[in-house]
PDB file of N, CA and C in Angstrom:
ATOM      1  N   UNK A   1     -17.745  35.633  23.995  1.00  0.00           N
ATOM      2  CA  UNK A   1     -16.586  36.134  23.304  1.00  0.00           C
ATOM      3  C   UNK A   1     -15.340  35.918  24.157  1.00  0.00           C
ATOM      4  N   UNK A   2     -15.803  35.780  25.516  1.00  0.00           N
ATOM      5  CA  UNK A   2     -14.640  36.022  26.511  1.00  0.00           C
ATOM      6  C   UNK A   2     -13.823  34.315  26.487  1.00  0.00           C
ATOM      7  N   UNK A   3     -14.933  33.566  26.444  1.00  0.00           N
ATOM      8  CA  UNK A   3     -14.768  32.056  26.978  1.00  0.00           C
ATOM      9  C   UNK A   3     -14.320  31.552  24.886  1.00  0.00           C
ATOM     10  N   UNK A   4     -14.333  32.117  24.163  1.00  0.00           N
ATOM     11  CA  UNK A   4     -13.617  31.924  22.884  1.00  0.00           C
ATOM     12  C   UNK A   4     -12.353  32.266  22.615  1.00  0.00           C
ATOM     13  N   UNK A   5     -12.073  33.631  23.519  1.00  0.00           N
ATOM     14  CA  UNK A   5     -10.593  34.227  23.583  1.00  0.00           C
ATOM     15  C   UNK A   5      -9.329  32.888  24.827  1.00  0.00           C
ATOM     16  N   UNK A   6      -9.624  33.021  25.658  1.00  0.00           N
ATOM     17  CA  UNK A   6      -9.638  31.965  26.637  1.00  0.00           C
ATOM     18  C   UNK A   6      -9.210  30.245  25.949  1.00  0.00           C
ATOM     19  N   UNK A   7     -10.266  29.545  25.008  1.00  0.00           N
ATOM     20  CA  UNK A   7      -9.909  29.168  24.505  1.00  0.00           C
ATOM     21  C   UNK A   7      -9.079  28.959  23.649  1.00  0.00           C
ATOM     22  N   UNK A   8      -8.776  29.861  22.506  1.00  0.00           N
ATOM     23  CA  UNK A   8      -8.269  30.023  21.663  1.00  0.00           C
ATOM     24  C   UNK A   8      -6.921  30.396  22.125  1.00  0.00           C
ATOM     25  N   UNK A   9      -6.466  31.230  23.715  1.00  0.00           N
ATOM     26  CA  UNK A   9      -5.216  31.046  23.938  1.00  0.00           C
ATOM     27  C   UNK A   9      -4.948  29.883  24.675  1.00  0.00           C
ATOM     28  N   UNK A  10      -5.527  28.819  24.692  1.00  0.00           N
ATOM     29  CA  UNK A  10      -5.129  27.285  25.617  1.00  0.00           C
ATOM     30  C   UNK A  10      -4.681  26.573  24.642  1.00  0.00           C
ATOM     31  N   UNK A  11      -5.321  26.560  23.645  1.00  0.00           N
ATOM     32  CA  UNK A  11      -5.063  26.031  21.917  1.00  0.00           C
ATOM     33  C   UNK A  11      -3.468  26.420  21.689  1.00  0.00           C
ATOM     34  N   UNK A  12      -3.669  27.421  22.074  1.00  0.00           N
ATOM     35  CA  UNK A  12      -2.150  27.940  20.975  1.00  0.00           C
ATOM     36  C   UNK A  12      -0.770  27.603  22.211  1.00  0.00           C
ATOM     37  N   UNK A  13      -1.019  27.528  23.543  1.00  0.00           N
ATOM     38  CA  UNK A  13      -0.574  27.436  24.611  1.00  0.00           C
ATOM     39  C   UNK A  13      -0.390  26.077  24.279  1.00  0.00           C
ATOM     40  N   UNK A  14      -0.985  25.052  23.776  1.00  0.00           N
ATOM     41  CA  UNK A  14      -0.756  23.256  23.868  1.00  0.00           C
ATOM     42  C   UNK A  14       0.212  23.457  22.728  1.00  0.00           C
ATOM     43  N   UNK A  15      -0.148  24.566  21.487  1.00  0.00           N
ATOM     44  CA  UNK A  15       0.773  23.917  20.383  1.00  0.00           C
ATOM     45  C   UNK A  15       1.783  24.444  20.374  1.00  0.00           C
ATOM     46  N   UNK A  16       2.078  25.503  21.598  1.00  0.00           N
ATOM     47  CA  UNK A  16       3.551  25.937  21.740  1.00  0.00           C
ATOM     48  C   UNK A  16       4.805  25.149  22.590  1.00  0.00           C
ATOM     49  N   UNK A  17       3.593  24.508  23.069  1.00  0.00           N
ATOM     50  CA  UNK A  17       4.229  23.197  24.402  1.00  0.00           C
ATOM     51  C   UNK A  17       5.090  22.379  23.278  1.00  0.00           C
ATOM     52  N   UNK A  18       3.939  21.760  22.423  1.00  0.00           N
ATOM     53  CA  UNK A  18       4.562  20.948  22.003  1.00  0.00           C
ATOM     54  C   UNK A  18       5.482  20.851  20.312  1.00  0.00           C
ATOM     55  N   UNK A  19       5.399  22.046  20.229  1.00  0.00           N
ATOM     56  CA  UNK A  19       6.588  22.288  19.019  1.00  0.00           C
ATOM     57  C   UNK A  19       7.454  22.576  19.629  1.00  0.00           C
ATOM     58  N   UNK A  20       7.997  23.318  20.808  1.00  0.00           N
ATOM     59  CA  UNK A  20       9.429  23.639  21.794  1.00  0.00           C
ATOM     60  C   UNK A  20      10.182  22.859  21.863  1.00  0.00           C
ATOM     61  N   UNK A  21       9.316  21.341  22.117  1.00  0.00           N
ATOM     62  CA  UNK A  21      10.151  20.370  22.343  1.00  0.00           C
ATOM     63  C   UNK A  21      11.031  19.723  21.221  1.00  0.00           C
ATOM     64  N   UNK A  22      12.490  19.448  22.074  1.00  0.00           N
ATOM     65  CA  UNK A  22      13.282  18.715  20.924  1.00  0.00           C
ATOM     66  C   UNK A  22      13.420  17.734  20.742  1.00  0.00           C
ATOM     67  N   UNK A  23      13.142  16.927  20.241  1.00  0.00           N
ATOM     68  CA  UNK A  23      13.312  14.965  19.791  1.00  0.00           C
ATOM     69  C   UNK A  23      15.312  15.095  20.126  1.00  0.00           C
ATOM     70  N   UNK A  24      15.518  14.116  20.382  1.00  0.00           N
ATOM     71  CA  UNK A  24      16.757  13.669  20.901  1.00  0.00           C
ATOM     72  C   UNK A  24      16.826  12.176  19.868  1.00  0.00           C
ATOM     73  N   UNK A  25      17.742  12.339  19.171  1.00  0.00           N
ATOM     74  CA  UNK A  25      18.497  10.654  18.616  1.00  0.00           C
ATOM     75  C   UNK A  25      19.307   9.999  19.558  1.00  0.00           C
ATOM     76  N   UNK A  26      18.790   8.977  19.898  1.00  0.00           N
ATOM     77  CA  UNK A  26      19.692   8.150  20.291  1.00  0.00           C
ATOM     78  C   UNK A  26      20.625   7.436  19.614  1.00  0.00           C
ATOM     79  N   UNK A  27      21.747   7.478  19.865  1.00  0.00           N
ATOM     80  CA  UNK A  27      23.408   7.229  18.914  1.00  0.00           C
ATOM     81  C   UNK A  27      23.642   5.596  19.723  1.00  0.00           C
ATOM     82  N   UNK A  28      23.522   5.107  18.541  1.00  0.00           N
ATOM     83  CA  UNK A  28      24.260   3.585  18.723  1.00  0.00           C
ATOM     84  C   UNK A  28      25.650   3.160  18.731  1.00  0.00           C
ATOM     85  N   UNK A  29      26.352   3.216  19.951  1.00  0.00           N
ATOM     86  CA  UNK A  29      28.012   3.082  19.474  1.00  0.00           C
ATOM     87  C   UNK A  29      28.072   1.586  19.162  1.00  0.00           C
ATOM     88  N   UNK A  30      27.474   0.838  19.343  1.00  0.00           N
ATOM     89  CA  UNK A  30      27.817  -0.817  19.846  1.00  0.00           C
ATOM     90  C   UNK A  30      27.870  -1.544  18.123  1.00  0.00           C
ATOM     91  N   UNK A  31      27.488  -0.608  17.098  1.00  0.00           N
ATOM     92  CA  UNK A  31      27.496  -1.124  15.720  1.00  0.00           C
ATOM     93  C   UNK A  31      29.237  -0.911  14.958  1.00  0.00           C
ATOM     94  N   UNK A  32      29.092  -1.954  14.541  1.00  0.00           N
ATOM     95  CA  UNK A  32      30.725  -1.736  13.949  1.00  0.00           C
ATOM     96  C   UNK A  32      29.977  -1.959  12.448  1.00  0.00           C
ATOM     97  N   UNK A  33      30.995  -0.788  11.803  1.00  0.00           N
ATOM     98  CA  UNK A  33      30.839  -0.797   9.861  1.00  0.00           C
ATOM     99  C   UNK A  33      31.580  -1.839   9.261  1.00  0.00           C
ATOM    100  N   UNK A  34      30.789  -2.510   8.127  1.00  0.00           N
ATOM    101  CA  UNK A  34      31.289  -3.504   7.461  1.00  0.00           C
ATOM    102  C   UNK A  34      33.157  -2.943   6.839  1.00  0.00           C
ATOM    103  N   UNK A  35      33.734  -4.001   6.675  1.00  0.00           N
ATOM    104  CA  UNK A  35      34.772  -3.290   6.222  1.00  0.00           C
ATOM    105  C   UNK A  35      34.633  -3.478   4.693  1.00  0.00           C
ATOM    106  N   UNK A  36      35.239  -2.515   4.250  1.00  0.00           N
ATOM    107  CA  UNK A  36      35.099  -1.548   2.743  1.00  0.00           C
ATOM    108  C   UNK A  36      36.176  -2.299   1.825  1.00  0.00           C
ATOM    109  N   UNK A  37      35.635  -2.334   0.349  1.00  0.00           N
ATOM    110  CA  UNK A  37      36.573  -3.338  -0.565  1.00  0.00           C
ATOM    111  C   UNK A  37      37.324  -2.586  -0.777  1.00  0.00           C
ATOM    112  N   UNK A  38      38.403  -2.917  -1.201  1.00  0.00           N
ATOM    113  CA  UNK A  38      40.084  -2.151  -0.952  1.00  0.00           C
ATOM    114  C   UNK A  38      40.227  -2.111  -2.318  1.00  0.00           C
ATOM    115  N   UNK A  39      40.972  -0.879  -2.889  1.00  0.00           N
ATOM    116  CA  UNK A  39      40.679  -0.627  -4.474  1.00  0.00           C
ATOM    117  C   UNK A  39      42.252  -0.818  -4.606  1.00  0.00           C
ATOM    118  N   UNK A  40      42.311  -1.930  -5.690  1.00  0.00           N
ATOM    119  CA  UNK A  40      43.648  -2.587  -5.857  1.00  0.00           C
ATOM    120  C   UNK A  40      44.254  -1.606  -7.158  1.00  0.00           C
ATOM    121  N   UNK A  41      45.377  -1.284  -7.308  1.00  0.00           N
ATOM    122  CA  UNK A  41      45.956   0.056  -8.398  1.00  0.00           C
ATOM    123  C   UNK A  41      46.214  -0.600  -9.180  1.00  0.00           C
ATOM    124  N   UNK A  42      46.077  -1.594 -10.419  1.00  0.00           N
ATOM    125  CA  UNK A  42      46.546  -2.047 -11.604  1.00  0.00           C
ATOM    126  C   UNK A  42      46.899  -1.395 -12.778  1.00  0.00           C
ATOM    127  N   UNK A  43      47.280  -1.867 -13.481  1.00  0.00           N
ATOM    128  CA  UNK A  43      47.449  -1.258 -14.556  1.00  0.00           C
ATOM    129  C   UNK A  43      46.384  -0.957 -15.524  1.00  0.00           C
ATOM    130  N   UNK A  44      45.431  -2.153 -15.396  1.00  0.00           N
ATOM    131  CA  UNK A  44      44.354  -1.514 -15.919  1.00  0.00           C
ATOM    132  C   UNK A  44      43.544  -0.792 -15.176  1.00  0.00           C
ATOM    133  N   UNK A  45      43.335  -0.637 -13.884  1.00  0.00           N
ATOM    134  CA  UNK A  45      42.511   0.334 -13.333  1.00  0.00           C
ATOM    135  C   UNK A  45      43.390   1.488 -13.854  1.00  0.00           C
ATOM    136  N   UNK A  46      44.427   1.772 -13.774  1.00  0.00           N
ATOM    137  CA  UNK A  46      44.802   3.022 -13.989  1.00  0.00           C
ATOM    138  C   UNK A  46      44.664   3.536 -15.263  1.00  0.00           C
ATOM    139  N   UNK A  47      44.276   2.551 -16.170  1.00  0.00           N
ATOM    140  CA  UNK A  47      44.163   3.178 -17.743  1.00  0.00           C
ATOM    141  C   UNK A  47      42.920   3.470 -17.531  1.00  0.00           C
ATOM    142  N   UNK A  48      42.219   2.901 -17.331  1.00  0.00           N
ATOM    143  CA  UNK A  48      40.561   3.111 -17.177  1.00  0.00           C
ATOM    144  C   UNK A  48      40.107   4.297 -16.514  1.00  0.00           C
ATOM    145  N   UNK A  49      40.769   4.777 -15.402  1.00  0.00           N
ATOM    146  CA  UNK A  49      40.684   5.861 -14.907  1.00  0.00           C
ATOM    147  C   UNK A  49      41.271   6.913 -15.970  1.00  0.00           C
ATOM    148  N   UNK A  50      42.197   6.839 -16.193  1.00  0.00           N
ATOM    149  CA  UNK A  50      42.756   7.959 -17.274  1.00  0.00           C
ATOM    150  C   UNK A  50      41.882   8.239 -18.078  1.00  0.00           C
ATOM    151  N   UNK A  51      41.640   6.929 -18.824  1.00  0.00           N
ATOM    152  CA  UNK A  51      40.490   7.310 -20.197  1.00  0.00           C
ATOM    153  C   UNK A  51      39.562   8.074 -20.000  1.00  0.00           C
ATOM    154  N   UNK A  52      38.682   7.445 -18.428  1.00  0.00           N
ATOM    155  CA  UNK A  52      37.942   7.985 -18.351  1.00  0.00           C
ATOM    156  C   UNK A  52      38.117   9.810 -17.733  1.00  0.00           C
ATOM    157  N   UNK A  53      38.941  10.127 -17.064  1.00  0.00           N
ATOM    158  CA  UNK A  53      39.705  11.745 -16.989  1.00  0.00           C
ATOM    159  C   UNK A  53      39.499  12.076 -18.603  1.00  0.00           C
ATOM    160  N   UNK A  54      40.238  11.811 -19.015  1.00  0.00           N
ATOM    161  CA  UNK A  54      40.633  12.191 -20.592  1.00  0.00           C
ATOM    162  C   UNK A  54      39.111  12.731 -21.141  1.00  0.00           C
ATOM    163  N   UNK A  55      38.250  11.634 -20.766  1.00  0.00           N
ATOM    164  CA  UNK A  55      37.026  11.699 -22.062  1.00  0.00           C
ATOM    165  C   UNK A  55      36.428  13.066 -21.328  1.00  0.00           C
ATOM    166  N   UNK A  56      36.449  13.176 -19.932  1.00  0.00           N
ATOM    167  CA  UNK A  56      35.557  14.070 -19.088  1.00  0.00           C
ATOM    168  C   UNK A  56      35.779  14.989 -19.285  1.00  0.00           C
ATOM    169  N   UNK A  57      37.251  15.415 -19.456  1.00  0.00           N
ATOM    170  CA  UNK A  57      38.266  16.460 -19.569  1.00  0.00           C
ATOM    171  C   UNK A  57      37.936  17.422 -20.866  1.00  0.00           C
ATOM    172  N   UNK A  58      38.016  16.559 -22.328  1.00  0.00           N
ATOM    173  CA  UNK A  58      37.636  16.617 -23.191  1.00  0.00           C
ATOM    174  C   UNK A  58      36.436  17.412 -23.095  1.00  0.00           C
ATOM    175  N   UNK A  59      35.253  16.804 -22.902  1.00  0.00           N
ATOM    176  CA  UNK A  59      33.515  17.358 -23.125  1.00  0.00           C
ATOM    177  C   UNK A  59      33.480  18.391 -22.236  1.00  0.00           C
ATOM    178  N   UNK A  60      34.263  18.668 -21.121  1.00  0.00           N
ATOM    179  CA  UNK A  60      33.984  19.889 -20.075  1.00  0.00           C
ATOM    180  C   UNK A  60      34.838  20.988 -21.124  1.00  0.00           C
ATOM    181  N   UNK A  61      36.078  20.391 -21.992  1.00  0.00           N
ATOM    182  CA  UNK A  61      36.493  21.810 -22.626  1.00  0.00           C
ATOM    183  C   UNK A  61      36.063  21.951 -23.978  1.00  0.00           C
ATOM    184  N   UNK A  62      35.563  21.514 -24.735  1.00  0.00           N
ATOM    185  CA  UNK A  62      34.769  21.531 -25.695  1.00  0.00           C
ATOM    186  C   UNK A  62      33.436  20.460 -25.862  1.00  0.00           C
ATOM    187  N   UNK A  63      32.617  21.454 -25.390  1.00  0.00           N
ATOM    188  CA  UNK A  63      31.104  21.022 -25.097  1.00  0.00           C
ATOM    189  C   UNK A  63      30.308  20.925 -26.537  1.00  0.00           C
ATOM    190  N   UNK A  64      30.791  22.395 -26.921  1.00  0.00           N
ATOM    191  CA  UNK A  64      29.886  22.580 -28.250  1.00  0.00           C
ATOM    192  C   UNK A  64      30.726  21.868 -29.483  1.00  0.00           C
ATOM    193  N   UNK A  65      32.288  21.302 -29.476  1.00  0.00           N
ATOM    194  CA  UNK A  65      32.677  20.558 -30.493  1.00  0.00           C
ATOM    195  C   UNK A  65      32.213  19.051 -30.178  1.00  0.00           C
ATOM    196  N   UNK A  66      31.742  18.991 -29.508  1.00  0.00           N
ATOM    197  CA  UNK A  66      31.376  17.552 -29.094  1.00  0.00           C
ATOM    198  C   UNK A  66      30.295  16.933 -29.715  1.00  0.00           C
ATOM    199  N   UNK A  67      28.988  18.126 -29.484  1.00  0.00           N
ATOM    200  CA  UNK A  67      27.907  18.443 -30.001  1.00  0.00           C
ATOM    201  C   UNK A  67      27.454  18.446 -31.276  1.00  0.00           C
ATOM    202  N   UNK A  68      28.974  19.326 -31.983  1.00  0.00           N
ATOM    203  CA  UNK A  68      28.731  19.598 -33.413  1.00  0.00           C
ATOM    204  C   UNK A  68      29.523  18.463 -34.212  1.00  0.00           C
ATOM    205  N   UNK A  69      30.035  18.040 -33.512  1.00  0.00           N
ATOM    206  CA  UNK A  69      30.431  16.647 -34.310  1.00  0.00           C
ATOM    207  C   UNK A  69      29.863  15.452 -34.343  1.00  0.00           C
ATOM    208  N   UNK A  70      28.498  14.847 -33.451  1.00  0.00           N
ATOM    209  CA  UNK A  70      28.073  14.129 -33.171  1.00  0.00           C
ATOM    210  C   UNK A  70      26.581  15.076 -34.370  1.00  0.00           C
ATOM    211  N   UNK A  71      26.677  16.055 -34.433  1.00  0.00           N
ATOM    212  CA  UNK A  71      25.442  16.840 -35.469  1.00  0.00           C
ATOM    213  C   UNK A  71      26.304  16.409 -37.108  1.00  0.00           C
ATOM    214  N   UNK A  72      27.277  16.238 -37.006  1.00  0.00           N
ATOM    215  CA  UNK A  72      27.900  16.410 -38.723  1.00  0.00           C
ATOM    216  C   UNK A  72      27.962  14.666 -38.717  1.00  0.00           C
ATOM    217  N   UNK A  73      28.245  13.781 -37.887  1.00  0.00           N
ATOM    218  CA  UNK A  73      27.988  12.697 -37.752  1.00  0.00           C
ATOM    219  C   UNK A  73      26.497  12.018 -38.406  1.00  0.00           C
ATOM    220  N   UNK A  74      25.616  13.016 -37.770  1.00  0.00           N
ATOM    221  CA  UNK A  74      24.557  12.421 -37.518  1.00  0.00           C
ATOM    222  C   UNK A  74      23.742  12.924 -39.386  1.00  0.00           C
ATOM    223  N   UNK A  75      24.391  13.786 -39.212  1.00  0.00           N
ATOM    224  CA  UNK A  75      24.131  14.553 -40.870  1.00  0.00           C
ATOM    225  C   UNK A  75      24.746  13.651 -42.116  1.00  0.00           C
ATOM    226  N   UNK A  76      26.176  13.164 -41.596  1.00  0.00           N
ATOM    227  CA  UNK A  76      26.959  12.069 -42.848  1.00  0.00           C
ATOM    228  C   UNK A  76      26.045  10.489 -42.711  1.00  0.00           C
ATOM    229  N   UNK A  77      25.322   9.939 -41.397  1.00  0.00           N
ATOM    230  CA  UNK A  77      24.770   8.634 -41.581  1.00  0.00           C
ATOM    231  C   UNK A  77      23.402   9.207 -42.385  1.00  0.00           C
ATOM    232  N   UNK A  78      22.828  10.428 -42.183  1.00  0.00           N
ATOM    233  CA  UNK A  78      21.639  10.548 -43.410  1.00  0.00           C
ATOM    234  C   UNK A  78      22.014  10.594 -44.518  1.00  0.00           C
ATOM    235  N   UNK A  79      22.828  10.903 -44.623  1.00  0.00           N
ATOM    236  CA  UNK A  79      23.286  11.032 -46.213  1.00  0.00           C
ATOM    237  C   UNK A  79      23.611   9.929 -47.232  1.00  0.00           C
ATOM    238  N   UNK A  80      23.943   9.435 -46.321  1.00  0.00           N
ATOM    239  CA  UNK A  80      24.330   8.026 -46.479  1.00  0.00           C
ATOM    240  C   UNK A  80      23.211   7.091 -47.076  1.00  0.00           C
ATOM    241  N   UNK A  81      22.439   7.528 -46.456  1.00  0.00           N
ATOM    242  CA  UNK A  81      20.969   5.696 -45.978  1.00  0.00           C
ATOM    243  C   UNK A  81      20.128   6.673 -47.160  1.00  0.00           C
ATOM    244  N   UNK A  82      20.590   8.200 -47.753  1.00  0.00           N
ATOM    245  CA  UNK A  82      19.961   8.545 -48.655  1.00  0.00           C
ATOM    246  C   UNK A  82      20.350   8.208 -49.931  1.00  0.00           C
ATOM    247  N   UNK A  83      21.731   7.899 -50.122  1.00  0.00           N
ATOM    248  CA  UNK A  83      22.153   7.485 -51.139  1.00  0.00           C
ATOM    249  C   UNK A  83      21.659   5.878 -51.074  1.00  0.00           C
ATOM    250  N   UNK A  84      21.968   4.931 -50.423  1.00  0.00           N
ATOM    251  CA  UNK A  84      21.553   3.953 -50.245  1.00  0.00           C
ATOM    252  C   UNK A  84      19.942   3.499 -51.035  1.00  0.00           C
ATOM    253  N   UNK A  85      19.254   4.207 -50.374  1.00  0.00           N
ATOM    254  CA  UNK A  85      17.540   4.558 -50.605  1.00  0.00           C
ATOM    255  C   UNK A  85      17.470   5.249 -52.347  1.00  0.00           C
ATOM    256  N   UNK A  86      18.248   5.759 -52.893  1.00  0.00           N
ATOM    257  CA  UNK A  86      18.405   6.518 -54.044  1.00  0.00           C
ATOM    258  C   UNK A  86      18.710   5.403 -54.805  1.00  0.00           C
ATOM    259  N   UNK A  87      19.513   4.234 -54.880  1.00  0.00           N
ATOM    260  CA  UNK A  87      20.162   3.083 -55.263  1.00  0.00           C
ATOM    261  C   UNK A  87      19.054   2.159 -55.186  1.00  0.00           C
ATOM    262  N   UNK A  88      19.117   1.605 -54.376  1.00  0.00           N
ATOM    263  CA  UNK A  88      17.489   1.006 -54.082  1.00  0.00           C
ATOM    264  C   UNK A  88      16.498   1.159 -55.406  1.00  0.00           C
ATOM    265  N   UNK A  89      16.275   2.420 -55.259  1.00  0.00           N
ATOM    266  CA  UNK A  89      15.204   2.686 -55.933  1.00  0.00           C
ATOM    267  C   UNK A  89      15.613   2.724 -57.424  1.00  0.00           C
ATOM    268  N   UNK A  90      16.456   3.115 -57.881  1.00  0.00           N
ATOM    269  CA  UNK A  90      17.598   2.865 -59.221  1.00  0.00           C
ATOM    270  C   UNK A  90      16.703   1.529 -59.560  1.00  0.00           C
ATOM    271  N   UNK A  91      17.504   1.001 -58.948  1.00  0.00           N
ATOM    272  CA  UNK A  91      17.444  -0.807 -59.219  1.00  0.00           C
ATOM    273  C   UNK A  91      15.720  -1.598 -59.457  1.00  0.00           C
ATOM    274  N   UNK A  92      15.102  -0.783 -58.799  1.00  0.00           N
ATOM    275  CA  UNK A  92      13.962  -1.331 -58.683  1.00  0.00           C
ATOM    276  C   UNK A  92      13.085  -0.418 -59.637  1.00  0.00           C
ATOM    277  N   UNK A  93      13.422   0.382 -60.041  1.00  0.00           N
ATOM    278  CA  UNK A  93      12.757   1.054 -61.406  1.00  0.00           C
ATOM    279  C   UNK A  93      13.256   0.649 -62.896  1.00  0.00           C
ATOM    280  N   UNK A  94      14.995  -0.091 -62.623  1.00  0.00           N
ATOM    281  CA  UNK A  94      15.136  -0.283 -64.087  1.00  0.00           C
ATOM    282  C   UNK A  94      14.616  -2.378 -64.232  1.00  0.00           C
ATOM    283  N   UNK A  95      14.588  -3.087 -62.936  1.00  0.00           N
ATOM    284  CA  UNK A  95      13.273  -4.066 -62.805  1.00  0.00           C
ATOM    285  C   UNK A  95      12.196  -3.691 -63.647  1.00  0.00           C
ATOM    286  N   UNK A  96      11.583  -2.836 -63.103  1.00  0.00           N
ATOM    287  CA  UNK A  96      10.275  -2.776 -63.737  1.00  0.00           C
ATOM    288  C   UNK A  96      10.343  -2.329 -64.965  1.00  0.00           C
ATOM    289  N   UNK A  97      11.427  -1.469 -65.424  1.00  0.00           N
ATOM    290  CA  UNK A  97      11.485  -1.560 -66.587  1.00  0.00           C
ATOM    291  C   UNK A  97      11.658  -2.969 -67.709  1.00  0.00           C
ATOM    292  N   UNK A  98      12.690  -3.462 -67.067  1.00  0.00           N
ATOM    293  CA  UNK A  98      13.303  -4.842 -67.793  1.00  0.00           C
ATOM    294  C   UNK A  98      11.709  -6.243 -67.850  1.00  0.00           C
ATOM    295  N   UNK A  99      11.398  -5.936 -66.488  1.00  0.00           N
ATOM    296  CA  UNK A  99       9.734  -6.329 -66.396  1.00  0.00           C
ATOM    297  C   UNK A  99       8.935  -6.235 -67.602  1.00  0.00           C
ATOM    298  N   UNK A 100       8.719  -4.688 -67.667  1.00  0.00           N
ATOM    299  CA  UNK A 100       7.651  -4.403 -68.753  1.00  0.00           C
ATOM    300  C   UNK A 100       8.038  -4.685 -69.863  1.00  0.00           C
ATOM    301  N   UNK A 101       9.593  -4.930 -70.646  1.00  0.00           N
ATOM    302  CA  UNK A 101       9.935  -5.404 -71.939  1.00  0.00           C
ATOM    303  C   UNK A 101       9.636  -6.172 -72.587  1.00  0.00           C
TER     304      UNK A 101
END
């Protein structure tokens, strides 16, 4: 029991050794950074940026009109491809009528 205690503190004695220790980075000064593409101000960059402010601006202050208009959107193209499909079928029932004559 004695020579298990003994052990068991040499064990914990190695893994205290070696978690204490701190790893050190070595810092490379001798690297130079690529140089960086230079953002030219045009006129169209600057619209493009705006628009894009504008659109961001927009959806951060009305989230849920954004939502519900892209839902009434999405509600007017069904409606649509239902009338469409309603027509369709018009046509192809008074066929078969004109067919069967």
């Amino acid at each position: 029991m004695k020579t298990i205690g003994i052990l068991m503190f040499v064990i914990l004695a190695i893994l205290l050794i070696f978690t204490g220790r701190e790893d050190t980075q070595e810092v490379d000064t001798t690297t130079t950074q690529t140089p960086q593409k230079t953002y030219l101000d045009t006129p169209t960059n600057t619209y493009k940026r705006q628009v894009e402010a504008l659109s961001i601006s927009n959806t951060l202050q009305n989230p849920v009109n954004s939502y519900m208009d892209s839902r009434v959107d999405a509600i007017g193209n069904s409606r649509k491809s239902v009338n469409v499909a309603n027509k369709r079928m018009k046509e192809q029932d008074k066929a078969m009528e004109d067919f069967i004559k």
